[in-house]
Protein backbone atom coordinates (compact mmCIF):
# COMPACT_ATOMS: atom_id res chain seq x y z
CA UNK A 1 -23.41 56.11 53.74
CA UNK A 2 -26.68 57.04 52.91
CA UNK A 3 -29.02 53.79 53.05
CA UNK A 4 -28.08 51.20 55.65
CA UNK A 5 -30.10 47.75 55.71
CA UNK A 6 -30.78 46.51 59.32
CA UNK A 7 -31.56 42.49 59.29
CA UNK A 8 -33.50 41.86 62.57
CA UNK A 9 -35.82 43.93 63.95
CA UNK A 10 -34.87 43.18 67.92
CA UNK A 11 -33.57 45.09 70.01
CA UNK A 12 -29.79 45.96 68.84
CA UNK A 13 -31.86 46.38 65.16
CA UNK A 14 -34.13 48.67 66.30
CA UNK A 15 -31.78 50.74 68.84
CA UNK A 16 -29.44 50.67 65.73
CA UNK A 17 -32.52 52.40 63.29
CA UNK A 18 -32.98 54.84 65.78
CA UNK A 19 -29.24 55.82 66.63
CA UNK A 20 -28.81 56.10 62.87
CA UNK A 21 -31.91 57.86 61.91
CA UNK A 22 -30.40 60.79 64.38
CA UNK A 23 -27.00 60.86 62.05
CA UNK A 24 -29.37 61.25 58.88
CA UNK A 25 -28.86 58.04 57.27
CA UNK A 26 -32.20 56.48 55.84
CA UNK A 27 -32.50 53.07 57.60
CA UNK A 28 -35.03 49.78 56.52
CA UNK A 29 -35.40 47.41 59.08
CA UNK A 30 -36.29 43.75 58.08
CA UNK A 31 -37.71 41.28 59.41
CA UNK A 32 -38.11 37.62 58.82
CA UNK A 33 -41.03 37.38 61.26
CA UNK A 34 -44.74 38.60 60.18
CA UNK A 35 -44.97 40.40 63.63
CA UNK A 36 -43.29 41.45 66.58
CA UNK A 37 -44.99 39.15 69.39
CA UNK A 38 -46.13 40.58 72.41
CA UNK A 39 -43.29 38.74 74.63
CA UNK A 40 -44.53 38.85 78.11
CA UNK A 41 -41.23 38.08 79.33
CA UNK A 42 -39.00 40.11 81.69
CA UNK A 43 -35.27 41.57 80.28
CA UNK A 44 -33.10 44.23 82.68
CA UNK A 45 -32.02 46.70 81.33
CA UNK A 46 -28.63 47.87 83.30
CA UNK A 47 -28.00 51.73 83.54
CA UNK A 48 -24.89 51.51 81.06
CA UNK A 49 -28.27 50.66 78.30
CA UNK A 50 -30.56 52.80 79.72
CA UNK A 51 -28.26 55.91 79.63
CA UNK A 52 -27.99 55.19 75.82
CA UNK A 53 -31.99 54.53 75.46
CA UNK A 54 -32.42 57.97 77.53
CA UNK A 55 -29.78 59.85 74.98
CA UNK A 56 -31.92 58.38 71.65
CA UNK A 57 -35.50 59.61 73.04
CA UNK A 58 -36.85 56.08 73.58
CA UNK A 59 -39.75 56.08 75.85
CA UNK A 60 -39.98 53.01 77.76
CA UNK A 61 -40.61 54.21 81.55
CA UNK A 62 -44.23 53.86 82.11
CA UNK A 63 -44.34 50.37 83.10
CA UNK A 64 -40.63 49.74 83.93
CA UNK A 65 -39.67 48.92 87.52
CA UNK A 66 -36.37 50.53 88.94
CA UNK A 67 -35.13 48.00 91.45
CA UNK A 68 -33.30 49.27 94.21
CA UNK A 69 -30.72 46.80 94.54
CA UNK A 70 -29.93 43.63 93.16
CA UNK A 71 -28.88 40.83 95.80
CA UNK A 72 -27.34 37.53 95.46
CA UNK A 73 -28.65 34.76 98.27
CA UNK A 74 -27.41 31.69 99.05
CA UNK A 75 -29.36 28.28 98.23
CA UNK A 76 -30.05 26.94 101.11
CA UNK A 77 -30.73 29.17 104.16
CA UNK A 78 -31.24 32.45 101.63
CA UNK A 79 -28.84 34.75 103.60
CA UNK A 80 -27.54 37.64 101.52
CA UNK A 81 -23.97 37.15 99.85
CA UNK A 82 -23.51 40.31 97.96
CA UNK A 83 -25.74 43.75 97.36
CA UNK A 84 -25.16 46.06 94.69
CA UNK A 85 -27.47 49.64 95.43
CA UNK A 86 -28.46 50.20 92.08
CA UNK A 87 -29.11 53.99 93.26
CA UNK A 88 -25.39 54.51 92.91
CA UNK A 89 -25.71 55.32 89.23
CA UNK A 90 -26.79 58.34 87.04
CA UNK A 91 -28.98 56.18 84.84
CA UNK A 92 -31.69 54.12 86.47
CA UNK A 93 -31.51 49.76 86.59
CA UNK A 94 -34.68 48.78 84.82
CA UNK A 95 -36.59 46.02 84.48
CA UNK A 96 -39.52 45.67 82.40
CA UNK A 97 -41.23 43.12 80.15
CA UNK A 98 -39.95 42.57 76.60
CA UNK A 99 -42.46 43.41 74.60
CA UNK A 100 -43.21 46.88 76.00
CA UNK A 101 -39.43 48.01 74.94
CA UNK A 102 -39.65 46.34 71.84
CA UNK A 103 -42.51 48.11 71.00
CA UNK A 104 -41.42 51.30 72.31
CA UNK A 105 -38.36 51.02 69.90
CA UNK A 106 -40.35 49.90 67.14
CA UNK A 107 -42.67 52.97 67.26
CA UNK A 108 -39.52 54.82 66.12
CA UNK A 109 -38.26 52.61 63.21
CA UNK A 110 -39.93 51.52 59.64
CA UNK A 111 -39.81 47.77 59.65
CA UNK A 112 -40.57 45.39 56.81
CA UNK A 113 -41.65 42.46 58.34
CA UNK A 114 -41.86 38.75 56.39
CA UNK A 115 -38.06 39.55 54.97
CA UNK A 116 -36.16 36.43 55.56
CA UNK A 117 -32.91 37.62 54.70
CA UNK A 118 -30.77 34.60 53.06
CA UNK A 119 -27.96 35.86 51.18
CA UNK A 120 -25.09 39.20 51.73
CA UNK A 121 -23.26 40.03 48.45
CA UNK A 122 -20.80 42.77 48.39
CA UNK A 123 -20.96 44.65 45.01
CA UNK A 124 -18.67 47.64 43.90
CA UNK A 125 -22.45 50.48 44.68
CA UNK A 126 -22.55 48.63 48.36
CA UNK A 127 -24.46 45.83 49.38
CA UNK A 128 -26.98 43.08 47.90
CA UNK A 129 -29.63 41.62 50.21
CA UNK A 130 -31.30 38.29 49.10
CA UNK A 131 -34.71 37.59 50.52
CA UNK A 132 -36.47 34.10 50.59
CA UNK A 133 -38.70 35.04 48.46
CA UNK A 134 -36.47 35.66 45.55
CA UNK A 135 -36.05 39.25 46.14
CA UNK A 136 -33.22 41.40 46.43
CA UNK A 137 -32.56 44.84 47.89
CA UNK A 138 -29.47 46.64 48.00
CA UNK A 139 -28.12 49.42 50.37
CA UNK A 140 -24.79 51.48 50.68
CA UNK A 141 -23.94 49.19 54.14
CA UNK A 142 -25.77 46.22 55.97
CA UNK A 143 -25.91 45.78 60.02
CA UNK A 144 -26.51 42.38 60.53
CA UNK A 145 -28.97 42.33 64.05
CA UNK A 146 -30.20 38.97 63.26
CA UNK A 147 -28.84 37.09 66.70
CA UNK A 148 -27.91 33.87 67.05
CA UNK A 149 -28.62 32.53 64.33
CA UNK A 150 -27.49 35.58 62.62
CA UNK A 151 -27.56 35.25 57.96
CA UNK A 152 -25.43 38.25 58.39
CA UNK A 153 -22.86 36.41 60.19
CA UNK A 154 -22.53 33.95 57.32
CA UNK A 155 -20.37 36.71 55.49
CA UNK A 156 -18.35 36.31 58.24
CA UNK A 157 -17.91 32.56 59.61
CA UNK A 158 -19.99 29.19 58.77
CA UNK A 159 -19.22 28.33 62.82
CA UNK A 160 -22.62 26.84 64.46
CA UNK A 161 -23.86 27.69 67.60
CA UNK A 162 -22.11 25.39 70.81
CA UNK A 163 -24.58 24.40 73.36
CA UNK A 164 -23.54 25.55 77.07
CA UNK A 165 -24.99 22.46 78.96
CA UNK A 166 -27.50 24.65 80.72
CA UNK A 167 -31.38 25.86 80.19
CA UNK A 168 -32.87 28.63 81.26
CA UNK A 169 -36.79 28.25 82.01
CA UNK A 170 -39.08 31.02 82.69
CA UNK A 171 -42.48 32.17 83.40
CA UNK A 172 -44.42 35.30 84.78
CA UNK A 173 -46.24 35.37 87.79
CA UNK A 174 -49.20 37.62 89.48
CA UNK A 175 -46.44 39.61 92.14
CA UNK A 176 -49.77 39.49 94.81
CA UNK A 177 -49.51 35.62 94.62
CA UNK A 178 -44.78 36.02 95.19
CA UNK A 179 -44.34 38.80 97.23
CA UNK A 180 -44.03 36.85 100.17
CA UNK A 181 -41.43 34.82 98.74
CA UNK A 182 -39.63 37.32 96.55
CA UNK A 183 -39.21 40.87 96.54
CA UNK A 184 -41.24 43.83 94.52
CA UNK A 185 -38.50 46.44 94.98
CA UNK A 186 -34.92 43.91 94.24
CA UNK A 187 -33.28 41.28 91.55
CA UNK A 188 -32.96 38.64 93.39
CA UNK A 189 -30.72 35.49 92.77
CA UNK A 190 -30.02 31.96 94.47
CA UNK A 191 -26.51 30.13 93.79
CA UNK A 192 -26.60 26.86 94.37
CA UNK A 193 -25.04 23.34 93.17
CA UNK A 194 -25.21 22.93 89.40
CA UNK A 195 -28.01 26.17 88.85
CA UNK A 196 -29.03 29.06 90.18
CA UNK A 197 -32.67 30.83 90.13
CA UNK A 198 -33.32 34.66 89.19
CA UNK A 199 -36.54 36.94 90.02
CA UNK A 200 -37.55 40.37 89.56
CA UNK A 201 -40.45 42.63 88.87
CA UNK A 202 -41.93 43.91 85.87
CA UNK A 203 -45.38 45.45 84.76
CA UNK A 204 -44.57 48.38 87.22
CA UNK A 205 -44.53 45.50 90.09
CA UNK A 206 -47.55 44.07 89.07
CA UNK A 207 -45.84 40.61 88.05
CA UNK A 208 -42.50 39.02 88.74
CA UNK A 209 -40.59 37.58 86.39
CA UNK A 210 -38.86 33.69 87.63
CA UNK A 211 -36.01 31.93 85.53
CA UNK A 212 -34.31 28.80 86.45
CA UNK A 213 -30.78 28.24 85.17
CA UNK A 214 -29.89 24.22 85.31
CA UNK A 215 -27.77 21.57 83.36
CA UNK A 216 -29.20 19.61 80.78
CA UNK A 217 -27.54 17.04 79.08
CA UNK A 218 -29.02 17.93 75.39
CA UNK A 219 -30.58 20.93 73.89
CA UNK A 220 -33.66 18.86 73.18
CA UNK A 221 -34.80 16.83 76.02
CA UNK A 222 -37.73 17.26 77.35
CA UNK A 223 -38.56 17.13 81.09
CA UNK A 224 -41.89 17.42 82.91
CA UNK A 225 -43.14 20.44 84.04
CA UNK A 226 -42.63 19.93 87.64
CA UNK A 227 -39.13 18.88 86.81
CA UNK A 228 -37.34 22.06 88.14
CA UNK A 229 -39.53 21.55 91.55
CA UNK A 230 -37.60 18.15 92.22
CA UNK A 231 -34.16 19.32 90.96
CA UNK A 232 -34.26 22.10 93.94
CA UNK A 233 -35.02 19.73 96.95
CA UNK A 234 -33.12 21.00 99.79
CA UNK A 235 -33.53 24.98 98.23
CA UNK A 236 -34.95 27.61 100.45
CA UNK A 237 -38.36 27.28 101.19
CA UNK A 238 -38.79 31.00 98.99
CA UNK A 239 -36.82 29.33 96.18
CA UNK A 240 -39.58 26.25 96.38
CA UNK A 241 -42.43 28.63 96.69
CA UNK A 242 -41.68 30.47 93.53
CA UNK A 243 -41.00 27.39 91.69
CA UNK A 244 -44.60 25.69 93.16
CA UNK A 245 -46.56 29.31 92.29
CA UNK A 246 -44.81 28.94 88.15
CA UNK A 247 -46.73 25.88 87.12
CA UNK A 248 -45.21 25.23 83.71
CA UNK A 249 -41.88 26.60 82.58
CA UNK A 250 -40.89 27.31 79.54
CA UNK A 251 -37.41 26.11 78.79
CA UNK A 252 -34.36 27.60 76.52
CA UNK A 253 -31.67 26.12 75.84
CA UNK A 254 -28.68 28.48 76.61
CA UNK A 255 -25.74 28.87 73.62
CA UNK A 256 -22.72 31.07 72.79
CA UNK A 257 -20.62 30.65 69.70
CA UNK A 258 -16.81 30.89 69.45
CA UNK A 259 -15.43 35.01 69.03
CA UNK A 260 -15.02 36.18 65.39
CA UNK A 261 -11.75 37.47 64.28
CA UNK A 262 -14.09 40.75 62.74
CA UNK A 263 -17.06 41.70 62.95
CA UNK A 264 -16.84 43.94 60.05
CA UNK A 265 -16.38 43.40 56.13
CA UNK A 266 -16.36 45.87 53.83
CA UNK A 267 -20.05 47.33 53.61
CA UNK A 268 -21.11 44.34 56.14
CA UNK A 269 -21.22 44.95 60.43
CA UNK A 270 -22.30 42.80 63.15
CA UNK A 271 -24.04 43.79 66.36
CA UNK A 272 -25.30 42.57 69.28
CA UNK A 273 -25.72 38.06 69.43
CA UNK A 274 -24.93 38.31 65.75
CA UNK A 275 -21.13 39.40 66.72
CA UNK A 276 -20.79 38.23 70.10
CA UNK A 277 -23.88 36.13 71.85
CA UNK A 278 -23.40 35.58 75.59
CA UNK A 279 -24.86 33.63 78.14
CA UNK A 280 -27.07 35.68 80.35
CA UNK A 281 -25.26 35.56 83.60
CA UNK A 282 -24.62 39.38 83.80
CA UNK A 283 -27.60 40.17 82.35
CA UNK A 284 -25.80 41.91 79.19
CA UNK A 285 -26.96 40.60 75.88
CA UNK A 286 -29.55 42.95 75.45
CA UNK A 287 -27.51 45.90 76.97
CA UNK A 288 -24.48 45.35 75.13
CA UNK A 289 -27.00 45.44 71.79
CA UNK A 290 -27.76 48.73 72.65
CA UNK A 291 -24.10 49.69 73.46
CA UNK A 292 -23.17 48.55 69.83
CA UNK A 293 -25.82 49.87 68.35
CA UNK A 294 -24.90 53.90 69.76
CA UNK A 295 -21.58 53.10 69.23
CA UNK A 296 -21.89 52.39 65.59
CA UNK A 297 -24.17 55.18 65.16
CA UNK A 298 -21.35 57.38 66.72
CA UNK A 299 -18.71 56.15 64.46
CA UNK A 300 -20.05 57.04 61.15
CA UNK A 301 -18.38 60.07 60.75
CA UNK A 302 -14.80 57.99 61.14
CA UNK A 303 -12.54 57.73 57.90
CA UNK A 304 -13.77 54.04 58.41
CA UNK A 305 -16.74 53.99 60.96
CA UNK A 306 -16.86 50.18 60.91
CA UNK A 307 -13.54 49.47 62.02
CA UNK A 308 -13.56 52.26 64.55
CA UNK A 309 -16.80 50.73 66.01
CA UNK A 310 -15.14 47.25 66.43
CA UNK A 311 -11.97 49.27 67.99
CA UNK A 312 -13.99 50.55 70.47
CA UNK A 313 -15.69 47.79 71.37
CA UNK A 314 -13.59 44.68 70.92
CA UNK A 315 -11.85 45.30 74.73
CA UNK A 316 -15.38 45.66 76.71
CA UNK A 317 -16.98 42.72 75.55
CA UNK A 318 -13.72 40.91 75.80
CA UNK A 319 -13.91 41.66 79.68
CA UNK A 320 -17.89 41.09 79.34
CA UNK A 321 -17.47 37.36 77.75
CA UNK A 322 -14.70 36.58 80.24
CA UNK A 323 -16.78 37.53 83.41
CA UNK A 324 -19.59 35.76 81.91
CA UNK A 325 -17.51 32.54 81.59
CA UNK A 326 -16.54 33.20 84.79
CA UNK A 327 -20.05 33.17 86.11
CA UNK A 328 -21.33 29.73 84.22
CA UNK A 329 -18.78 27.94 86.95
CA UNK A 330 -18.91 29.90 90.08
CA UNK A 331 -22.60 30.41 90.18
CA UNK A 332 -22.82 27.00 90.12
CA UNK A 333 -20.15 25.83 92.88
CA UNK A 334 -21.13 22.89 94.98
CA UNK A 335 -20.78 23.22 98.42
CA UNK A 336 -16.95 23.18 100.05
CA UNK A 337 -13.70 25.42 99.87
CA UNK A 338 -14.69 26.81 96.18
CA UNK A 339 -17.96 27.67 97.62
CA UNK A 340 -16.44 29.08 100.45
CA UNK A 341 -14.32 31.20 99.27
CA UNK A 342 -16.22 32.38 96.29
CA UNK A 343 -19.29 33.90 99.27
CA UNK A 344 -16.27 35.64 101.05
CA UNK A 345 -15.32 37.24 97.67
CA UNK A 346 -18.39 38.14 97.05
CA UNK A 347 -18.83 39.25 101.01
CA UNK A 348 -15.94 41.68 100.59
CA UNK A 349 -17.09 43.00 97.41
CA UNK A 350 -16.62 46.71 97.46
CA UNK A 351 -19.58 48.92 96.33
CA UNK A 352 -17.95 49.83 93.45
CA UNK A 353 -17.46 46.39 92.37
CA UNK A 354 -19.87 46.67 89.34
CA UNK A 355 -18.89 50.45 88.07
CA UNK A 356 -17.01 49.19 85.53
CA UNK A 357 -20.07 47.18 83.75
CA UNK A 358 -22.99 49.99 84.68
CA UNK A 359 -20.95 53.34 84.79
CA UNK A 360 -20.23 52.84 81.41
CA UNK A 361 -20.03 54.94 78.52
CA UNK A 362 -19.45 53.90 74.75
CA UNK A 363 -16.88 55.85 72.70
């Protein structure tokens, strides 16, 4: 393969243009967007992605934060249930605002931007691309990178996306105005009944990122913006503090979809939330992008690289999807025996608890 078409220009796309660029296959990124925003959110990057990142030159650092540890705090008296020492690894545990590694990957990769991709059509030279505008492109193979909402997928499965019951809302905040409450150097999370809360710093400290995980009955409905204040009466008075300093939130409503039997097709392969979205609880959607994305890269030179990427990869996100499941009922325990035992689990935790998910290495 000579001329691969990448449909969405995030971050699996991107990592994707750059791992194949470095295997000499000419890549075109599109994009149904007109730009790339700015997105002043946070995203962690776990040291099973940022080996990877390292490996393909991608320059990210300058205003990443490299926690030390990530702890896990109970709701309502915000003593420590479980530490992981982040230190423990070869790569580092980054976190760092969105729009900085998007553009850092971007800087790497040609990307036509204003390509709504619509249509996929296999043909006996490769692969047919229909735009929304009437156009057409065609390419030896296509990586569909397009996320949830993936037109790629549609080759694949007509399956919509099933709501999880939760939203996550988020904002930024000055880190001056939080460090009391929070902490510049740690990722930091609350369990309690029915959500849980999650900050961290980005900007190289100089802001900390807040996100509130809690049910919601519908995708759609709208709350007020002190909404998330009242839910978390009874919360730690650092929990309350963050949530008084965030002012508005801005609220997403969390979905998965059921797993594909493939996520290859002939000239046609899925990566990242176009083959298997996940709900952020492990903090692995856009790691496990990047993890497909080398992978693939890797694989090209295999009699067929597309089924040897989804060989190698099928088992780990199988374990990833089932922890994550996992995680969308025992993070949200009320208190009693399941609570109970679930902060003794986590209590006895050995420190090697996590090697599995950030030691990592892709085939």
């Amino acid at each position: 393969m000579k001329r691969i078409a990448i449909v969405g220009a995030g971050i699996g796309g991107l990592t994707a243009a750059i791992a194949l660029a470095r295997q000499n296959v000419e890549c075109v990124v599109f994009e149904r967007h007109a730009t790339l925003p700015d997105d002043a959110t946070g995203i962690e990057i776990s040291p099973n992605a940022a080996a990877e990142l390292h490996a393909l030159g991608v320059a990210f650092e300058d205003d990443a934060v490299r926690p030390h540890g990530r702890e896990i705090r109970r709701w309502r008296d915000n003593s420590t249930l479980a530490r992981t020492d982040l230190s423990r690894y070869a790569a580092p545990y980054y976190t760092v605002r969105r729009g900085a590694l998007i553009a850092a990957l971007k800087s790497a990769s040609p990307v036509r931007f204003g390509r709504r991709c619509v249509a996929i059509r296999n043909d006996p030279a490769g692969v047919v691309l229909g735009f929304d505008d009437g156009t057409i492109t065609r390419a030896d193979a296509v990586v569909g990178a397009d996320g949830l909402h993936s037109a790629v997928r549609g080759v694949f499965s007509r399956e919509l996306p099933r709501y999880s019951g939760f939203v996550a809302s988020h904002t930024v905040m000055p880190m001056d105005a939080a460090r009391p409450l929070a902490a510049p150097d740690r990722v930091l999370t609350w369990l309690g009944p029915k959500r849980h809360c999650l900050a961290y710093p980005i900007d190289g400290g100089r802001r900390l990122t807040l996100v509130v995980v809690e049910p919601q009955a519908t995708p759609t409905a709208q709350n007020p913006p002190r909404d998330s204040l009242t839910n978390f009466l009874g919360w730690h008075p650092a929990v309350r503090g963050l949530l008084g300093l965030a002012g508005r939130l801005h609220r997403r409503a969390l979905y998965d979809r059921p797993p594909l039997q493939h996520w290859q097709h002939h000239r046609a392969v899925l990566i990242g939330d176009a083959a298997h979205p996940m709900l952020p609880f492990l903090a692995q959607g856009a790691a496990q992008a990047i993890e497909d994305a080398a992978t693939l890269a890797r694989c090209l030179t295999a009699p067929d690289p597309f089924a040897r990427y989804e060989e190698l990869r099928r088992p780990r996100l199988a374990r990833i999807a089932e922890a994550t499941r996992a995680a969308l009922r025992t993070f949200h325990f009320p208190d009693g025996e399941d609570q109970r035992r679930r902060d003794r689990a986590m209590a006895a935790s050995p420190p090697d608890a996590l090697d599995w998910l950030y030691a990592h290495r892709p085939g």
